[in-house]
Protein backbone atom coordinates (compact mmCIF):
# COMPACT_ATOMS: atom_id res chain seq x y z
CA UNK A 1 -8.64 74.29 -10.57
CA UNK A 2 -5.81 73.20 -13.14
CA UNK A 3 -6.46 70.48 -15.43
CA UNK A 4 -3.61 71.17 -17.77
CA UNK A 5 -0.40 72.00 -16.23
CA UNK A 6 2.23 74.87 -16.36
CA UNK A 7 4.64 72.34 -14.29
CA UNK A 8 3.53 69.18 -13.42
CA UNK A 9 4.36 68.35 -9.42
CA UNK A 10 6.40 65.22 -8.55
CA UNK A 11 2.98 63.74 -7.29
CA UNK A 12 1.39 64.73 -10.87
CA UNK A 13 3.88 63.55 -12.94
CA UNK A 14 3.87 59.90 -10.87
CA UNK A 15 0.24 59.67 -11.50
CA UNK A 16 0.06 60.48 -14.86
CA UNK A 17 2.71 58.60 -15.80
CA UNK A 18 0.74 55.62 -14.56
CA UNK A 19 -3.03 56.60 -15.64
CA UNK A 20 -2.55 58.61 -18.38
CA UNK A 21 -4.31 56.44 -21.40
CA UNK A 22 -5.71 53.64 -18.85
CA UNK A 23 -9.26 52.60 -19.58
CA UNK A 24 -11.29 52.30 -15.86
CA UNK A 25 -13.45 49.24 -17.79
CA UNK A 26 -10.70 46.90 -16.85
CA UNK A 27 -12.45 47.26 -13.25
CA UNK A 28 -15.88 47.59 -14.96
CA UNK A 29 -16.25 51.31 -15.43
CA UNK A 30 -17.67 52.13 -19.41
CA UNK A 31 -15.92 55.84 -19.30
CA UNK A 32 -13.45 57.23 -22.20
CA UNK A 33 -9.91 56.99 -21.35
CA UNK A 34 -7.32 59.06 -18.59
CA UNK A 35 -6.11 62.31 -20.06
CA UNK A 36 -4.25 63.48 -16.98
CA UNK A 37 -4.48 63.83 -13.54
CA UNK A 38 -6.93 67.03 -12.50
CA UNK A 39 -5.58 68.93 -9.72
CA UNK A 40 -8.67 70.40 -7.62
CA UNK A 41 -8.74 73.41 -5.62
CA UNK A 42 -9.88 73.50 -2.05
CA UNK A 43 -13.32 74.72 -1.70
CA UNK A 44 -14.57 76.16 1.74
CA UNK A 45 -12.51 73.52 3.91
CA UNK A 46 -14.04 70.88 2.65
CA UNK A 47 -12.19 67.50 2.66
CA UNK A 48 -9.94 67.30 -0.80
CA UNK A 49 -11.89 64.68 -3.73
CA UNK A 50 -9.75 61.44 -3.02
CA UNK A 51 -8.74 61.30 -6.87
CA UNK A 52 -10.00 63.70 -9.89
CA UNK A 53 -9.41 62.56 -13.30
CA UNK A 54 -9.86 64.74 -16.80
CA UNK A 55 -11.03 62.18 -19.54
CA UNK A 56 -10.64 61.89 -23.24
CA UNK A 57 -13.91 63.38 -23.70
CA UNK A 58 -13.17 66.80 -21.28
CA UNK A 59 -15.45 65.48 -18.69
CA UNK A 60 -13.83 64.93 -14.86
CA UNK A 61 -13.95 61.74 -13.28
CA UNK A 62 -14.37 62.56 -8.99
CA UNK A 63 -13.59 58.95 -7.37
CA UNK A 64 -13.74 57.84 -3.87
CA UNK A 65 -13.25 55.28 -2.04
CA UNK A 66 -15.69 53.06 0.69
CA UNK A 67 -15.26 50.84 2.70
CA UNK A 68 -17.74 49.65 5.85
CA UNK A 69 -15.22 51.62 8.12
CA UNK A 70 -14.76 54.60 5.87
CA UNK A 71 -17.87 56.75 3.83
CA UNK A 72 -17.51 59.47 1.64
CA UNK A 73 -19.48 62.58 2.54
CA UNK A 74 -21.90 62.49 0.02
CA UNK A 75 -22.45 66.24 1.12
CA UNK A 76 -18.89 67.16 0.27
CA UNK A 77 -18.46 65.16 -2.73
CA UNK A 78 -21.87 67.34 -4.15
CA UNK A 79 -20.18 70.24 -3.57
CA UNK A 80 -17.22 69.96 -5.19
CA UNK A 81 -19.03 68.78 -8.33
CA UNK A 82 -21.61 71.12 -8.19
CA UNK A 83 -19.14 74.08 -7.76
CA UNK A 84 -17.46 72.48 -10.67
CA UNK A 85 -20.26 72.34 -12.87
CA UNK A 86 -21.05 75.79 -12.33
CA UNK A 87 -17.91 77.67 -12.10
CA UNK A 88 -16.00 75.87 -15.16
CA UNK A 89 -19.12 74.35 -16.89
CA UNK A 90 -17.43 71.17 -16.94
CA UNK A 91 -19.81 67.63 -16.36
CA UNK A 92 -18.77 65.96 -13.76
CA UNK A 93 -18.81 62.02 -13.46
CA UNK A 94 -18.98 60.61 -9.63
CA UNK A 95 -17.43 57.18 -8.62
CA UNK A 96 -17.33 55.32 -5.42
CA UNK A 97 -15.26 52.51 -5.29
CA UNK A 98 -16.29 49.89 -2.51
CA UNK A 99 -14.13 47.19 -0.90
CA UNK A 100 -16.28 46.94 1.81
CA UNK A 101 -19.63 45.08 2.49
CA UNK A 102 -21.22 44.77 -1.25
CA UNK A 103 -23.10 47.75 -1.96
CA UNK A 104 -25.98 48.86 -4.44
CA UNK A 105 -24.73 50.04 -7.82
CA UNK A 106 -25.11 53.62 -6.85
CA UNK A 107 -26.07 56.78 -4.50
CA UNK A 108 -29.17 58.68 -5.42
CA UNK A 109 -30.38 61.82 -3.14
CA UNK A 110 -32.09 64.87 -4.30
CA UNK A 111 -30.63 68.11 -2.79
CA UNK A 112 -33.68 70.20 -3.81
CA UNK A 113 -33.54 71.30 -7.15
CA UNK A 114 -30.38 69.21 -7.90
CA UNK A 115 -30.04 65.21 -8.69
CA UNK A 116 -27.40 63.44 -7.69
CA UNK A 117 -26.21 60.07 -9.22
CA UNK A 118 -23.16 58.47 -7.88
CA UNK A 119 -22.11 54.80 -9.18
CA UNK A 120 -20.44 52.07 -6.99
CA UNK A 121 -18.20 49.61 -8.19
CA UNK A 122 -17.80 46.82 -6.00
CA UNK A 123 -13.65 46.28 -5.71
CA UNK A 124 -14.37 43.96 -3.18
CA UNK A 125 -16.28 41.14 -5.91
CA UNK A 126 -12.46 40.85 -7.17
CA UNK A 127 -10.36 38.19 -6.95
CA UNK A 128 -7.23 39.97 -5.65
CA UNK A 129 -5.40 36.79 -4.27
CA UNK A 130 -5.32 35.51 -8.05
CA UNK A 131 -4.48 39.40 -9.26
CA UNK A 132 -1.49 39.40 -7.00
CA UNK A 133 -0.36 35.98 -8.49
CA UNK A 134 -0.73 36.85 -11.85
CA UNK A 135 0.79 40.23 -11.81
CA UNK A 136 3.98 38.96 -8.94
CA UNK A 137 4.85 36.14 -12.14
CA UNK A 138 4.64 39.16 -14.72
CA UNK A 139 7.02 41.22 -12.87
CA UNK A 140 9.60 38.17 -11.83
CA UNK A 141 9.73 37.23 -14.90
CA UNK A 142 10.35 40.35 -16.37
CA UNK A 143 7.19 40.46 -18.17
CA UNK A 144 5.71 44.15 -19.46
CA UNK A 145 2.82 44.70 -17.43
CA UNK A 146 -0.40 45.72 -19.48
CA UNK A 147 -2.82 48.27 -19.29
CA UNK A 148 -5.36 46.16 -17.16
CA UNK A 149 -2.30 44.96 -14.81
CA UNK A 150 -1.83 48.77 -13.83
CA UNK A 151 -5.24 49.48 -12.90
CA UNK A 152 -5.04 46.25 -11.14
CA UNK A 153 -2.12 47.17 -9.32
CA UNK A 154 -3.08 50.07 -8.14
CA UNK A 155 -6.31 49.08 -6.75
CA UNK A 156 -5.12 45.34 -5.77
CA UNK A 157 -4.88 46.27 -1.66
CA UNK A 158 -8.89 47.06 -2.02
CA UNK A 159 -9.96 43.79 -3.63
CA UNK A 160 -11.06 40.65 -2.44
CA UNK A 161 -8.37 39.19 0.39
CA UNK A 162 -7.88 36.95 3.12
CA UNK A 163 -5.43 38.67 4.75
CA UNK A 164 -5.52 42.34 6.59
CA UNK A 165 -5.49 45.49 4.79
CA UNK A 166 -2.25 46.38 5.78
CA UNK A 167 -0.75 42.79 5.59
CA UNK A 168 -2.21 42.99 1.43
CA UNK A 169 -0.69 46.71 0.92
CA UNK A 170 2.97 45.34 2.47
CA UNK A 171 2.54 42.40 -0.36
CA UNK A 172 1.89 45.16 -3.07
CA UNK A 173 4.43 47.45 -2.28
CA UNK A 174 7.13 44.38 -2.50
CA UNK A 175 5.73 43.45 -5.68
CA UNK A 176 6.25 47.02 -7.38
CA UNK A 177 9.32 46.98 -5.50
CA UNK A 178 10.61 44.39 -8.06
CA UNK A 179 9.84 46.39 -11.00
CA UNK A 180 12.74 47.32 -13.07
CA UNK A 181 12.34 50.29 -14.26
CA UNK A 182 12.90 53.02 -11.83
CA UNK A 183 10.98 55.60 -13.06
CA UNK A 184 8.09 53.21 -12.93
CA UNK A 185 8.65 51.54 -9.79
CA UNK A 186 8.71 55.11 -8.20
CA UNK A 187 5.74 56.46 -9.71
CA UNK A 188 3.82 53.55 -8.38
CA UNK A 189 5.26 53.28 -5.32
CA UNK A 190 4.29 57.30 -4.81
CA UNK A 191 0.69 56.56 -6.51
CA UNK A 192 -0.56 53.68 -3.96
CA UNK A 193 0.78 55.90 -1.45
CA UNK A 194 -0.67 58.86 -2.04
CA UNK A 195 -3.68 57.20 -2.26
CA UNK A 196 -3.34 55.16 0.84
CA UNK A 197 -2.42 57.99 3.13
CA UNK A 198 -5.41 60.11 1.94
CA UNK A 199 -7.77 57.76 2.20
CA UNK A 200 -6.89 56.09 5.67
CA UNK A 201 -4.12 58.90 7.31
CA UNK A 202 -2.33 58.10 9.61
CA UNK A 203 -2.82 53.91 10.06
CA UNK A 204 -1.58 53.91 5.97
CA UNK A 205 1.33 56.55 6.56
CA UNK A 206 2.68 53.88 9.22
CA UNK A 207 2.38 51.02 6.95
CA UNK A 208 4.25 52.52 3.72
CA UNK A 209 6.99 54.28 6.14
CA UNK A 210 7.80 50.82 7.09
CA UNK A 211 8.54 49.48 3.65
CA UNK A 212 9.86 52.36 2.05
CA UNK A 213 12.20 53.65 4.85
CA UNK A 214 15.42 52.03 3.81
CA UNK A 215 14.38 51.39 0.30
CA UNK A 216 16.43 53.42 -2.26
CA UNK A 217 12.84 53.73 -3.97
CA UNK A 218 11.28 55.18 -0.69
CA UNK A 219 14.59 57.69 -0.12
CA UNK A 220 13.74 58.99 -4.30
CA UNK A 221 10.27 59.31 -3.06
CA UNK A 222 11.06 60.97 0.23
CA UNK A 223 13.40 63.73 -1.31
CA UNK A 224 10.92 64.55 -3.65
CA UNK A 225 7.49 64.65 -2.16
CA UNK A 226 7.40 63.67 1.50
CA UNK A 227 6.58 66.87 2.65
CA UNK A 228 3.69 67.38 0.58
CA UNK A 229 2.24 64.16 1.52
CA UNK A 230 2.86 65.02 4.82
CA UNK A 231 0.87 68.16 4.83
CA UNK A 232 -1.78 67.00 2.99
CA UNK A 233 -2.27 63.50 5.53
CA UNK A 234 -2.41 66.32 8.22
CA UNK A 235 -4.93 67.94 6.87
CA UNK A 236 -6.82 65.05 6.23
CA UNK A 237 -7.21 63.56 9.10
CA UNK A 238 -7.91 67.14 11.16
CA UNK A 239 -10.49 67.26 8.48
CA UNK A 240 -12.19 63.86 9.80
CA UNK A 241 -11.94 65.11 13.00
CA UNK A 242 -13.03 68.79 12.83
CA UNK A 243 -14.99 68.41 9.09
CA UNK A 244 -13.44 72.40 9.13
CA UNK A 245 -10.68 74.21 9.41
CA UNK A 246 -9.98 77.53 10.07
CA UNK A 247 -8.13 79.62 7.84
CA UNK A 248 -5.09 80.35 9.91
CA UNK A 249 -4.64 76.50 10.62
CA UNK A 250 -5.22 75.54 7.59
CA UNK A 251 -2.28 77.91 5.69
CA UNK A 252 0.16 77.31 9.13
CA UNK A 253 0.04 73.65 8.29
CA UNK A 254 -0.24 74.65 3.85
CA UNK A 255 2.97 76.38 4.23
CA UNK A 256 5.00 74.37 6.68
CA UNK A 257 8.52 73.16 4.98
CA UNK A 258 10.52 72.11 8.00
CA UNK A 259 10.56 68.13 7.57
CA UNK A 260 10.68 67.61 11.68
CA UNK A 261 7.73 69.49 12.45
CA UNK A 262 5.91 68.20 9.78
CA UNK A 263 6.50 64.89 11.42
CA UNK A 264 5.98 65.82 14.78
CA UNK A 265 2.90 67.06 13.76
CA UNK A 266 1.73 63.64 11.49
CA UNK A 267 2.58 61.85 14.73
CA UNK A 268 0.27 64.07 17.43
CA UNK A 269 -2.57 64.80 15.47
CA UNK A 270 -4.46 61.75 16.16
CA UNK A 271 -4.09 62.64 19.71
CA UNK A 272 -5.46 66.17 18.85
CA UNK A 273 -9.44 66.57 20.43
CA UNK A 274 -9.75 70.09 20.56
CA UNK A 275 -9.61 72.97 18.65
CA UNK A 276 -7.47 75.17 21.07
CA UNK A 277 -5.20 72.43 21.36
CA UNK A 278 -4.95 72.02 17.52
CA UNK A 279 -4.16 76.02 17.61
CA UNK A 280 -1.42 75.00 20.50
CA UNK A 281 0.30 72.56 18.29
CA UNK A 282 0.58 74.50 14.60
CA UNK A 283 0.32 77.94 15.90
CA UNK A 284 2.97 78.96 18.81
């Protein structure tokens, strides 16, 4: 696990250069401020943490998100942070973010000897209808955007709408679209979908590629990370299907660079049921 980096990624340097400093109380989280992105290490197969965080005060910061169609593993999220805890000594904060059906304020389960506390924040209490207004008249009027508007903007497509998902993530995307400064527009353009394609695969992947396909924004964006978000929505979603993967699967797929089969790929795996016909696909 890295939380300080040699060379920051294209995906790392996009989300720091949109969380680093941000306070999470604008969405009603009481935790120090964003040092940088944490980059976490695959442990046993398990599915990747949706986002890890390393705060002011050297603590991490796992967050998921819930909605009534998609739950975190509670089991997987426990052992991430417990293997963190023990290996680097580091405390680990756990937050599930909930646009779904409101929720109690948190997860508590005892895994014998070990508590486990997560908190929920309830996206889905905010207005995101009056967000989007607010922050669409910043940005056409070539308003700076503040610390609270980034948060916002990042998490608008999981608040409070009467629209579709992927109807509210379209409206997003054009709104960052008419930000003016590139290296912004791109970094939040990669951000949302990042976390988009992690969280849903395949159904998000669809959505953005039809925004950002003849966008100069989504051809920046393409050149420098497609691939890796390509991989990593592959492994994703085999993950929901087969909660493992084996080892020779897993690096075939880690270590894939030709842009065609990655696609190919992204567009059977849904169809996928099997293991041997997983093998089929990535291995011959």
């Amino acid at each position: 696990m890295r939380v300080t980096f040699q060379e920051e990624s294209f995906n790392e340097k996009c989300f720091n250069k949109i969380f680093q400093g941000l306070s999470f109380k604008w969405i009603g989280l009481e935790l120090p401020m964003i040092k940088e992105i944490a980059e976490v290490e695959r442990i046993e197969n398990y599915k990747l943490p949706l986002l890890m965080f390393l705060l002011e005060d050297d603590t991490l910061l796992h967050m998921e998100i819930m909605s009534d169609k998609i739950k975190p593993g509670l089991q997987s999220m426990l052992t991430y942070d417990m293997s963190i805890v023990l290996r680097y000594r580091m405390q680990v904060k756990t937050v599930i973010l909930n646009f779904g059906s409101k929720q109690n304020s948190n997860f508590q389960r005892s895994f014998g000897s070990v508590y486990y506390n997560t908190q929920i924040v309830d996206l889905s209490g905010l207005d995101g209808e009056r967000v989007h207004k607010e922050i669409s008249q910043k940005i056409s009027s070539g308003f700076p955007i503040n610390e609270a508007d980034k948060l916002s903007l990042v998490f608008l497509p999981f608040m409070k709408n009467s629209l579709p998902f992927n109807e509210v993530l379209l409206k997003v995307m054009s709104i960052i679209g008419k930000i003016k400064d590139e290296e912004e527009r791109i970094a939040f353009l990669t951000v949302i979908s990042e976390i988009v394609s992690r969280l849903i695969g395949k159904q998000g992947v669809e959505v953005l590629k039809e925004y950002l396909m003849d966008t100069e924004v989504g051809l920046s964006i393409k050149d420098a990370g497609v691939k890796e978000g390509m991989r990593e929505s592959i492994i994703i979603i085999l993950l929901e299907k087969f909660n493992v993967l084996h080892d020779d699967i897993y690096y075939a797929i880690a270590k894939q660079n030709n842009e065609d089969t990655l696609m190919k790929w992204l567009q059977n795996v849904t169809s996928i049921c099997s293991v041997d016909e997983l093998k089929e696909m990535v291995l011959t």
